[in-house]
C-alpha atoms as a PDB file:
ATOM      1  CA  UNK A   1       0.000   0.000   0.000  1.00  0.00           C
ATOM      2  CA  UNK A   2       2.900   2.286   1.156  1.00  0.00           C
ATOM      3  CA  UNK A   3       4.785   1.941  -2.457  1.00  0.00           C
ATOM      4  CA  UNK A   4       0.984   2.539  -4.348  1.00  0.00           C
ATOM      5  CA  UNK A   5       0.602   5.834  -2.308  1.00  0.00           C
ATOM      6  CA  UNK A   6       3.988   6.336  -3.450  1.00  0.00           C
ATOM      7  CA  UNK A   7       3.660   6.229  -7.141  1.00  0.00           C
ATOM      8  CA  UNK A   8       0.382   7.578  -6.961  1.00  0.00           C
ATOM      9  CA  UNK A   9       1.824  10.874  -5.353  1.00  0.00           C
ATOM     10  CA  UNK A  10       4.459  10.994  -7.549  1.00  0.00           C
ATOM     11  CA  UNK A  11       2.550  10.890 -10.570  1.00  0.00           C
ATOM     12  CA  UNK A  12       0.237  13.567  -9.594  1.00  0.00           C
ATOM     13  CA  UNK A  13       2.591  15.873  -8.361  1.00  0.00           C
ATOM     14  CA  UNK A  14       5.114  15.583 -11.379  1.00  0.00           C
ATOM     15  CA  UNK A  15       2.931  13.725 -14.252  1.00  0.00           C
ATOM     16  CA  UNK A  16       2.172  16.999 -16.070  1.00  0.00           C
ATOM     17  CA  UNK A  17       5.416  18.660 -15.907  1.00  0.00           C
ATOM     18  CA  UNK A  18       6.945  15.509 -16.720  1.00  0.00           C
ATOM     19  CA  UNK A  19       5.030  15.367 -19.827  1.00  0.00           C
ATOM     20  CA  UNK A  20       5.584  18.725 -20.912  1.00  0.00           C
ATOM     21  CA  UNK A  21       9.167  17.608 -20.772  1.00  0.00           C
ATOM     22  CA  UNK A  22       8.782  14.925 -22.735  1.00  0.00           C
ATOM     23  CA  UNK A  23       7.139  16.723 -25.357  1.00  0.00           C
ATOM     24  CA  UNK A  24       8.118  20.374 -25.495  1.00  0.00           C
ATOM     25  CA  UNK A  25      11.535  19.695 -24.429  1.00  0.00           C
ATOM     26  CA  UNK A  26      13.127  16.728 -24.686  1.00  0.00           C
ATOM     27  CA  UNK A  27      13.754  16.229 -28.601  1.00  0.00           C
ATOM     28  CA  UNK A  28      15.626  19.583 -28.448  1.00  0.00           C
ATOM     29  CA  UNK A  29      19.238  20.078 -27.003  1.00  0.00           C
ATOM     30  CA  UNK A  30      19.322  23.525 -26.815  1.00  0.00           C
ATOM     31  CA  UNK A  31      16.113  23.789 -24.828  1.00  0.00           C
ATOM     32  CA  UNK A  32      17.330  21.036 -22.400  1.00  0.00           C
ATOM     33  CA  UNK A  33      20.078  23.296 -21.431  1.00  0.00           C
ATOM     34  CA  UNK A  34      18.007  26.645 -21.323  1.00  0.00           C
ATOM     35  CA  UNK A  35      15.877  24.236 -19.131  1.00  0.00           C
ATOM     36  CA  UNK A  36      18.734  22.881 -16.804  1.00  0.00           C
ATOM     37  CA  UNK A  37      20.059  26.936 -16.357  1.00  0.00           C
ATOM     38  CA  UNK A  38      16.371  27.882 -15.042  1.00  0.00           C
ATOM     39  CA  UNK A  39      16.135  25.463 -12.615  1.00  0.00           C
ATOM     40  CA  UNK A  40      20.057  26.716 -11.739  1.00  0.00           C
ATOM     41  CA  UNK A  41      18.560  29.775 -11.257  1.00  0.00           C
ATOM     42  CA  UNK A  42      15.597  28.969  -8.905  1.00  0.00           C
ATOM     43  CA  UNK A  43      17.444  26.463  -6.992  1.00  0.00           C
ATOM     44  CA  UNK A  44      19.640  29.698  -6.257  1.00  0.00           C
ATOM     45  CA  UNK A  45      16.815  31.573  -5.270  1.00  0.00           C
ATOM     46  CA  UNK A  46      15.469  29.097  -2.619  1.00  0.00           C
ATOM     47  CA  UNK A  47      19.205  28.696  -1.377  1.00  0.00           C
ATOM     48  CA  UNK A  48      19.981  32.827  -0.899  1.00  0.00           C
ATOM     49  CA  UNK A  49      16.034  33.081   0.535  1.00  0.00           C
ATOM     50  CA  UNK A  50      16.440  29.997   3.427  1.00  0.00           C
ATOM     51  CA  UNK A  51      19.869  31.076   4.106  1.00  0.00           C
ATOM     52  CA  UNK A  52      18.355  34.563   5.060  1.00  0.00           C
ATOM     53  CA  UNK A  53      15.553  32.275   6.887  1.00  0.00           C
ATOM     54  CA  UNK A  54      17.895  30.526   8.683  1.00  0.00           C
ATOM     55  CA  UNK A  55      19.991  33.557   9.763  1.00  0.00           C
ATOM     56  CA  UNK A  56      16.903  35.657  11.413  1.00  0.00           C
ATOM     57  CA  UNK A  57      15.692  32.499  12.977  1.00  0.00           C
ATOM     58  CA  UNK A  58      19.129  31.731  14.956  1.00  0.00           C
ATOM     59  CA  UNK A  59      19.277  35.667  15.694  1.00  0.00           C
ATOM     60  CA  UNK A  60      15.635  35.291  16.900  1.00  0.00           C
ATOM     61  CA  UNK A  61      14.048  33.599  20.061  1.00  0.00           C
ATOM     62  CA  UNK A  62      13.149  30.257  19.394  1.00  0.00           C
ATOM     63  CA  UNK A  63      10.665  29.777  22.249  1.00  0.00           C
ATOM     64  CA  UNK A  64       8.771  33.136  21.035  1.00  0.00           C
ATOM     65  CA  UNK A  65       6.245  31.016  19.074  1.00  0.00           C
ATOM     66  CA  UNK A  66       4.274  34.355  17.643  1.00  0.00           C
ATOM     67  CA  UNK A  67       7.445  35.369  16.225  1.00  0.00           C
ATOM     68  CA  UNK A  68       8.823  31.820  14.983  1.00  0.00           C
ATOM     69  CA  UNK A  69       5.729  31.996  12.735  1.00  0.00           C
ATOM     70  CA  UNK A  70       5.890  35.656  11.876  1.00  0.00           C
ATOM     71  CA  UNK A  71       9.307  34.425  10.706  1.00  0.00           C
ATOM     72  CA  UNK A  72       8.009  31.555   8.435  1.00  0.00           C
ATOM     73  CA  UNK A  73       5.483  33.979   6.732  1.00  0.00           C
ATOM     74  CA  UNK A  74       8.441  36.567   6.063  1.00  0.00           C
ATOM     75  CA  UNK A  75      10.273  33.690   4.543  1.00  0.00           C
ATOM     76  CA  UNK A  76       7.364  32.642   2.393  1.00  0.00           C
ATOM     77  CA  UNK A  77       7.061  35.978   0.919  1.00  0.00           C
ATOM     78  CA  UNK A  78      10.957  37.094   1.015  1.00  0.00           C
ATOM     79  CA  UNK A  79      11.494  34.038  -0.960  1.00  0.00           C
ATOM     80  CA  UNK A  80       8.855  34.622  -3.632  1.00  0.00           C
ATOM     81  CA  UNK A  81       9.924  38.217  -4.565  1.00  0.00           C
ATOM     82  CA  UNK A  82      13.333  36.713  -4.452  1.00  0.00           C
ATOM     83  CA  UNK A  83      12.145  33.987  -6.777  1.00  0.00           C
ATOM     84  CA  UNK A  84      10.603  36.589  -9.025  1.00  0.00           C
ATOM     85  CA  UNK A  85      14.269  39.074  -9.204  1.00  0.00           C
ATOM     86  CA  UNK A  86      15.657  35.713 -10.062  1.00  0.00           C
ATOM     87  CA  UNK A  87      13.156  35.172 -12.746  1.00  0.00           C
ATOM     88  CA  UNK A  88      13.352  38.709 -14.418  1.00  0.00           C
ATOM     89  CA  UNK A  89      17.411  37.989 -14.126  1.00  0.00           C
ATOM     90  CA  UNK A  90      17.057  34.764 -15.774  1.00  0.00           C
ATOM     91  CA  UNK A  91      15.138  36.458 -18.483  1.00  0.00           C
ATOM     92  CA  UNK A  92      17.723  39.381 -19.746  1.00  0.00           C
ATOM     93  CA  UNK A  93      19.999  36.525 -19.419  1.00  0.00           C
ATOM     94  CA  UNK A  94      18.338  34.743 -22.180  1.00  0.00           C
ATOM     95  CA  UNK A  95      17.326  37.898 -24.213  1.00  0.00           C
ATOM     96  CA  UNK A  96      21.617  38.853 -24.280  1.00  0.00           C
ATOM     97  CA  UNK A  97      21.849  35.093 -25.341  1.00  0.00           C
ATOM     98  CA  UNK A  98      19.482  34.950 -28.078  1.00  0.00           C
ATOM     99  CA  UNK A  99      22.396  36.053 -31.062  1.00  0.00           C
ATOM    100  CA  UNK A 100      24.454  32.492 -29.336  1.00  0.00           C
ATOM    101  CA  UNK A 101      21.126  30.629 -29.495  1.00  0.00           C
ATOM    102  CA  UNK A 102      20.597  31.696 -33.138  1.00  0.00           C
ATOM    103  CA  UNK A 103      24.522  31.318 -34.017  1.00  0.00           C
ATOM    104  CA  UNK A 104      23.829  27.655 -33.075  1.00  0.00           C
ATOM    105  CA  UNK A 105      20.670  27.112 -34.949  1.00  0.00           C
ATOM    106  CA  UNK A 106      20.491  25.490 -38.517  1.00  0.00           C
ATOM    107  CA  UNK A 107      18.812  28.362 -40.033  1.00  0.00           C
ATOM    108  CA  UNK A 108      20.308  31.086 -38.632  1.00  0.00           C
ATOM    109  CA  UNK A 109      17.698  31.911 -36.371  1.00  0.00           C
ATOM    110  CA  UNK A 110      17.322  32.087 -32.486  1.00  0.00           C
ATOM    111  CA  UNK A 111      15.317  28.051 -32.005  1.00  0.00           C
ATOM    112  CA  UNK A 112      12.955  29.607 -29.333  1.00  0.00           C
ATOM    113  CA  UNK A 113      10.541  32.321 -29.427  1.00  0.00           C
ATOM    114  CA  UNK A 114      10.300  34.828 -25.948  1.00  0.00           C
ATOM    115  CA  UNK A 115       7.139  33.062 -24.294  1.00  0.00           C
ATOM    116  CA  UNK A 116       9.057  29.347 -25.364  1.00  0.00           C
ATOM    117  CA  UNK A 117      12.286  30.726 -23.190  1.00  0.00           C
ATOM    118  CA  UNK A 118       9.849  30.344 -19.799  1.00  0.00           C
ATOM    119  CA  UNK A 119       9.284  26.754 -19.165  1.00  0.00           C
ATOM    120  CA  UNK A 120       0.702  16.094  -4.171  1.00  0.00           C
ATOM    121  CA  UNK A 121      -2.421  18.328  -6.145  1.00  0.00           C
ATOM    122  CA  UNK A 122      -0.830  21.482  -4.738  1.00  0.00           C
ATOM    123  CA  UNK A 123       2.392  20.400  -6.103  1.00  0.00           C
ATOM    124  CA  UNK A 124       1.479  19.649  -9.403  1.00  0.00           C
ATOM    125  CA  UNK A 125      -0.811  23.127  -9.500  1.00  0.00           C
ATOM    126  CA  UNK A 126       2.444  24.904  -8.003  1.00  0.00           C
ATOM    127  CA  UNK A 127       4.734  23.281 -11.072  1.00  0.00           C
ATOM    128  CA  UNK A 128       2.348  24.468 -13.949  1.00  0.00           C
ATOM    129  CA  UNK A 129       1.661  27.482 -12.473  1.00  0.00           C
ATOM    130  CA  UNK A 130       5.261  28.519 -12.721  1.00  0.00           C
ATOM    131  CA  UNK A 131       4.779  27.901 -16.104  1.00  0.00           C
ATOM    132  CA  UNK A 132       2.051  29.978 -16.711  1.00  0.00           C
ATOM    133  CA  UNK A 133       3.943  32.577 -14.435  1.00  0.00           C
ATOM    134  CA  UNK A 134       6.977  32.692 -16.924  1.00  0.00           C
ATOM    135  CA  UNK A 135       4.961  32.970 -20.192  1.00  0.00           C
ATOM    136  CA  UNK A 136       3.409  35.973 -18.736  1.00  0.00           C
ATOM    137  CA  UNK A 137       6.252  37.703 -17.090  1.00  0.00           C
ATOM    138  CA  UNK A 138       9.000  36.909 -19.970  1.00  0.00           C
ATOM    139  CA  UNK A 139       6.261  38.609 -22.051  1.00  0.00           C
ATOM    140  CA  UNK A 140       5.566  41.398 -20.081  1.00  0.00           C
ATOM    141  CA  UNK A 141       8.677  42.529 -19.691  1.00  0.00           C
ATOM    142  CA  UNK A 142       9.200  41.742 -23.845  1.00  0.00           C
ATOM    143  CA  UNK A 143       6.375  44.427 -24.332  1.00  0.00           C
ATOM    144  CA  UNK A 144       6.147  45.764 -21.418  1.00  0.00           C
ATOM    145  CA  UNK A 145       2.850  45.009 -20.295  1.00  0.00           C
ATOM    146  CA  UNK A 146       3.496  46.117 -16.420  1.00  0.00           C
ATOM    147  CA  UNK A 147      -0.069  44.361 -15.589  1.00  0.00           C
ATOM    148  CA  UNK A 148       0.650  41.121 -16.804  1.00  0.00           C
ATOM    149  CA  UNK A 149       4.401  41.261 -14.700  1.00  0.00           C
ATOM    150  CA  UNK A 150       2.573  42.486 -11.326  1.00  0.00           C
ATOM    151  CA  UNK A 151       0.170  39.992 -11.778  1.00  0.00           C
ATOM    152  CA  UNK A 152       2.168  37.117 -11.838  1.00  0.00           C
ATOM    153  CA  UNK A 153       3.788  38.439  -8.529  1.00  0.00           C
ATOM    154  CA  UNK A 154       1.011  39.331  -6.728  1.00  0.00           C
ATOM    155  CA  UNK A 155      -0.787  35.516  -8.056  1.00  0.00           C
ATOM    156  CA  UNK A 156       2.598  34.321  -6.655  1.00  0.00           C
ATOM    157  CA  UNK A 157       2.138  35.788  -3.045  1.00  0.00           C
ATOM    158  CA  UNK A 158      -1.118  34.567  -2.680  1.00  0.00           C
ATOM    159  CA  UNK A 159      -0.799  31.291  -3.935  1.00  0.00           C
ATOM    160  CA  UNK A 160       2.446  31.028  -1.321  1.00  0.00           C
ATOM    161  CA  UNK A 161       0.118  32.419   1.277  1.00  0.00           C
ATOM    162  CA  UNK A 162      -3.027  30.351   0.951  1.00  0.00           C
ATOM    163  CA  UNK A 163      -0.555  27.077   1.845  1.00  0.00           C
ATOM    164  CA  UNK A 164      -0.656  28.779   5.358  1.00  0.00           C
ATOM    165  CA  UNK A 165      -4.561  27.416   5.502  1.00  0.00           C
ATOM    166  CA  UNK A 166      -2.919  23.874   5.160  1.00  0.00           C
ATOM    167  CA  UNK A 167      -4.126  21.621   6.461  1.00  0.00           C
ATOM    168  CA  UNK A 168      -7.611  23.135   5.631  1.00  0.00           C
ATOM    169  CA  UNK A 169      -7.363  22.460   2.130  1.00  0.00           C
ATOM    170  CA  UNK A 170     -10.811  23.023   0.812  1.00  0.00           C
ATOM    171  CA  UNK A 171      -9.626  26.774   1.488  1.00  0.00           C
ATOM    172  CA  UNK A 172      -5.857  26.095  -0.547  1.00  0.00           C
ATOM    173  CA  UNK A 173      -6.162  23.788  -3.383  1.00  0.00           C
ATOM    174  CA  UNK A 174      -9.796  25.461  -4.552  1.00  0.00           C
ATOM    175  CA  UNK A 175      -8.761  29.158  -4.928  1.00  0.00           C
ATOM    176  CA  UNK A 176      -5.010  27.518  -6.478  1.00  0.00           C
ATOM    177  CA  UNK A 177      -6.566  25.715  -9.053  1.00  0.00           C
ATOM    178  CA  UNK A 178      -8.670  28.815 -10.037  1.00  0.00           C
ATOM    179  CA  UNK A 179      -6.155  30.872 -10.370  1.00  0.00           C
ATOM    180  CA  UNK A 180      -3.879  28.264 -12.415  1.00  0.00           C
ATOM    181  CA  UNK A 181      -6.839  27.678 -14.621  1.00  0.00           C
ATOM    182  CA  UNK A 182      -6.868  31.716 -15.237  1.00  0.00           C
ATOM    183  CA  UNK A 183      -3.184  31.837 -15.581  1.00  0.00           C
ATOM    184  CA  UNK A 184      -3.360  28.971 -18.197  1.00  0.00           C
ATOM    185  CA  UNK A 185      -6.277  30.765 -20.234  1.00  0.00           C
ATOM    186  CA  UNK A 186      -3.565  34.069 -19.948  1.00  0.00           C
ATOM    187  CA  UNK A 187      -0.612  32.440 -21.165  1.00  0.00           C
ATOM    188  CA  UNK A 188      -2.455  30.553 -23.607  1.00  0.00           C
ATOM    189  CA  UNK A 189      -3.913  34.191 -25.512  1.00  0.00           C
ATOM    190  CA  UNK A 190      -0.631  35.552 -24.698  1.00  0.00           C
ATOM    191  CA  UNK A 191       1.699  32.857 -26.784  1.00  0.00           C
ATOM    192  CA  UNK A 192      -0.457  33.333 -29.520  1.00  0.00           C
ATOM    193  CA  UNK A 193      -3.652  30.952 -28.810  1.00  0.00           C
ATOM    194  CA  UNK A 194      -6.552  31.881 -30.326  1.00  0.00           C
ATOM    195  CA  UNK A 195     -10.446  30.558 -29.265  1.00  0.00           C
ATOM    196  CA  UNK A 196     -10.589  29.732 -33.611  1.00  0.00           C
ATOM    197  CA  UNK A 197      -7.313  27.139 -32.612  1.00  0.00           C
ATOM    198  CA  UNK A 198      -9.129  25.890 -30.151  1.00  0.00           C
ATOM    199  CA  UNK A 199     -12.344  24.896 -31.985  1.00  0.00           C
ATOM    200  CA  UNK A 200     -10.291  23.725 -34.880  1.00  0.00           C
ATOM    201  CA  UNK A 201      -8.190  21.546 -33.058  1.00  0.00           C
ATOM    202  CA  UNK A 202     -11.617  19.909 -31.469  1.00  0.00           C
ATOM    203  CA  UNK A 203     -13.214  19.871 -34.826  1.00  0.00           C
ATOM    204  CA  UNK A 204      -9.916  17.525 -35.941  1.00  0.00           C
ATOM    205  CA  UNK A 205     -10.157  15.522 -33.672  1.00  0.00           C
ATOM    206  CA  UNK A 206     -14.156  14.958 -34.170  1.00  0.00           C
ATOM    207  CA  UNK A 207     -13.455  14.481 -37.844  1.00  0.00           C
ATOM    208  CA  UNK A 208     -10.684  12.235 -37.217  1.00  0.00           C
ATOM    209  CA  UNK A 209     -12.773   9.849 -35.719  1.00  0.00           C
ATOM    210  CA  UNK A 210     -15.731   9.906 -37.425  1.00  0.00           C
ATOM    211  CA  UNK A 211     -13.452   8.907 -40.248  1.00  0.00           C
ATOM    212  CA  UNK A 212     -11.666   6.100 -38.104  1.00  0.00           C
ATOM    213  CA  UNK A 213     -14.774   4.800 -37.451  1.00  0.00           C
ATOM    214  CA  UNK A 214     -16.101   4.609 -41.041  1.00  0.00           C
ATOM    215  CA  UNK A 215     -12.711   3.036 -42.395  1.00  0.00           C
ATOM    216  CA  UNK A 216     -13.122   0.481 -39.672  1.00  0.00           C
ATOM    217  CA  UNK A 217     -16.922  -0.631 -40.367  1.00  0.00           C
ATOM    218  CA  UNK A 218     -16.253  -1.113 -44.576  1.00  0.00           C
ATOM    219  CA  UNK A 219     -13.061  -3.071 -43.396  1.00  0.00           C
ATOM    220  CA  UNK A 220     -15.290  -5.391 -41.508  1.00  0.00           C
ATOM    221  CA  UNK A 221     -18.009  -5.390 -44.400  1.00  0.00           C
ATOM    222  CA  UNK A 222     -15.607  -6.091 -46.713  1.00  0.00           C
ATOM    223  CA  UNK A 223     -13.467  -8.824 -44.705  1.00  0.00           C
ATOM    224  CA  UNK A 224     -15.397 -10.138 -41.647  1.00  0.00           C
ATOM    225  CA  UNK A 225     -13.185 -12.276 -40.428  1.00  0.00           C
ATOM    226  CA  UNK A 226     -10.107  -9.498 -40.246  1.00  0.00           C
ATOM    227  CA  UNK A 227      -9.076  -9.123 -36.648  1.00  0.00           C
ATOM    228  CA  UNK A 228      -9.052  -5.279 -36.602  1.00  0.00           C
ATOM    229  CA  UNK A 229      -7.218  -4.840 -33.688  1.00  0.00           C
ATOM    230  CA  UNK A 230      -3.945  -6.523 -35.228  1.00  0.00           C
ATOM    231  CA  UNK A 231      -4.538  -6.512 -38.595  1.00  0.00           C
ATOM    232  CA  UNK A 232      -6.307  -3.861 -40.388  1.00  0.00           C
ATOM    233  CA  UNK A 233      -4.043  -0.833 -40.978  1.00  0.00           C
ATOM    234  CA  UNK A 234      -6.204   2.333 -40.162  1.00  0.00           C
ATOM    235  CA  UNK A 235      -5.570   5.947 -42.070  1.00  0.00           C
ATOM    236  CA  UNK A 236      -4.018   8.485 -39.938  1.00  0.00           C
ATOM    237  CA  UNK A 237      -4.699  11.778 -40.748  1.00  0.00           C
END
C-alpha cells in the first residue's frame, strides 16, 4: 500500500510537468540546457532566501512562538519576490543570449521564441503554475505590459500564502486551481492561442474519428473475419 501511495503521489505531483518535458523539451538540445540553467537559477533563489531564513531564525528567540511563525510567513514571501528578481534575471539573461542561441541554430535563427524561453495536487498546480507565471512575465517585460508582470507576482504571493490554511485544504487547493486555470487561459492568448485554434483543433479531432470509425466498419463489411485490432491498418490523418 505504502509503495501505491507512493507512485500515486508521484505521478500527480510531477505527471504533467513531466510530460511537458517529454514533449516540449526533450527532442531539443538547446532547450534542455536553457531548461537545466532555469532550474540553476531557482534552486539559487530558494538557497539565498532559506539562508536569510535561517539567519533571522538563529538571531531570533526560538521559544517566542508568535514570532517563529511571523518568521516563516516573512520567509514565504521574502522568498517569492526573491524567486521573481531571479526570474526577471534569468530572463535578460536569455534575451543577451538569443544572437548564441541563433549562431547555433540550422537556419540562422534564435530556435525559441520569448514566451518558449519560460518553461501532491498542490504540487502539481504549483509546477504548472510557474509555467504559466513565466509565459506571462518573460512577455511582459518583452512588451512591457506592467499588468501582466505584477500579476504574476502578486498571483505568486497569494498562492504562497493560501498554503498557510494547510491543512484546511478546501480553502488552498480550490482558490489555487482557479487561479492556475486563469493563468493557463492568460498564457495561452498571450503565446499566440486563439479561441478559432481551439475549436479547430476539437473539430480535428471529431473528424478524425468519425473517419476512423467509417474506415473500420467497410473493413469489416468487406473482410469479416479481419481481426481489426492486429490486422487492419487504419488511415491516420
Amino acid at each position: 500500500m505504502t509503495v501505491a501511495v507512493f507512485f500515486g503521489c508521484t505521478f500527480i505531483a510531477f505527471g504533467p510537468a513531466f510530460a511537458l518535458f517529454v514533449f516540449t523539451i526533450a527532442k531539443d538540445p538547446l532547450r534542455v540546457i536553457i531548461l537545466i540553467a532555469g532550474a540553476f537559477f531557482w534552486l539559487l533563489s530558494l538557497l539565498l532566501s532559506s539562508l536569510v531564513w535561517f539567519i533571522a531564525l538563529k538571531a531570533s528567540n526560538e521559544k517566542d512562538t508568535e514570532l517563529q511563525k511571523s518568521l516563516i510567513i516573512f520567509g514565504v514571501m521574502f522568498s517569492v519576490l526573491l524567486q521573481e528578481v531571479f526570474r526577471f534575471a534569468y530572463y535578460k539573461l536569455l534575451r543577451k543570449a538569443n544572437e548564441g542561441l541563433a549562431a547555433l541554430s540550422e537556419d540562422g535563427k534564435s530556435p525559441l521564441s520569448v514566451q518558449q524561453m519560460a518553461y501532491a495536487f498542490m504540487t502539481m498546480a504549483i509546477i504548472l503554475l510557474h509555467t504559466f507565471w513565466s509565459v506571462l512575465f518573460f512577455d511582459g517585460f518583452e512588451n512591457k505590459r506592467w499588468v501582466a508582470v505584477v500579476a504574476v507576482i502578486a498571483t505568486h504571493l497569494l498562492v504562497s500564502g493560501l498554503t498557510f490554511l494547510n491543512p484546511v485544504y478546501e480553502g488552498s487547493l480550490i482558490p489555487a486551481y482557479v487561479i492556475m486555470v486563469l493563468m493557463a487561459a492568460w498564457a495561452y492568448f498571450t503565446a499566440g492561442g486563439s479561441l478559432q485554434n481551439l475549436q479547430h483543433f476539437f473539430m480535428c479531432k471529431k473528424t478524425n474519428s468519425i473517419a476512423t470509425g467509417w474506415l473500420l466498419m467497410e473493413t469489416n463489411t468487406t473482410n469479416p473475419g479481419c481481426d481489426c485490432a492486429r490486422n487492419c491498418r487504419v488511415l491516420e490523418y
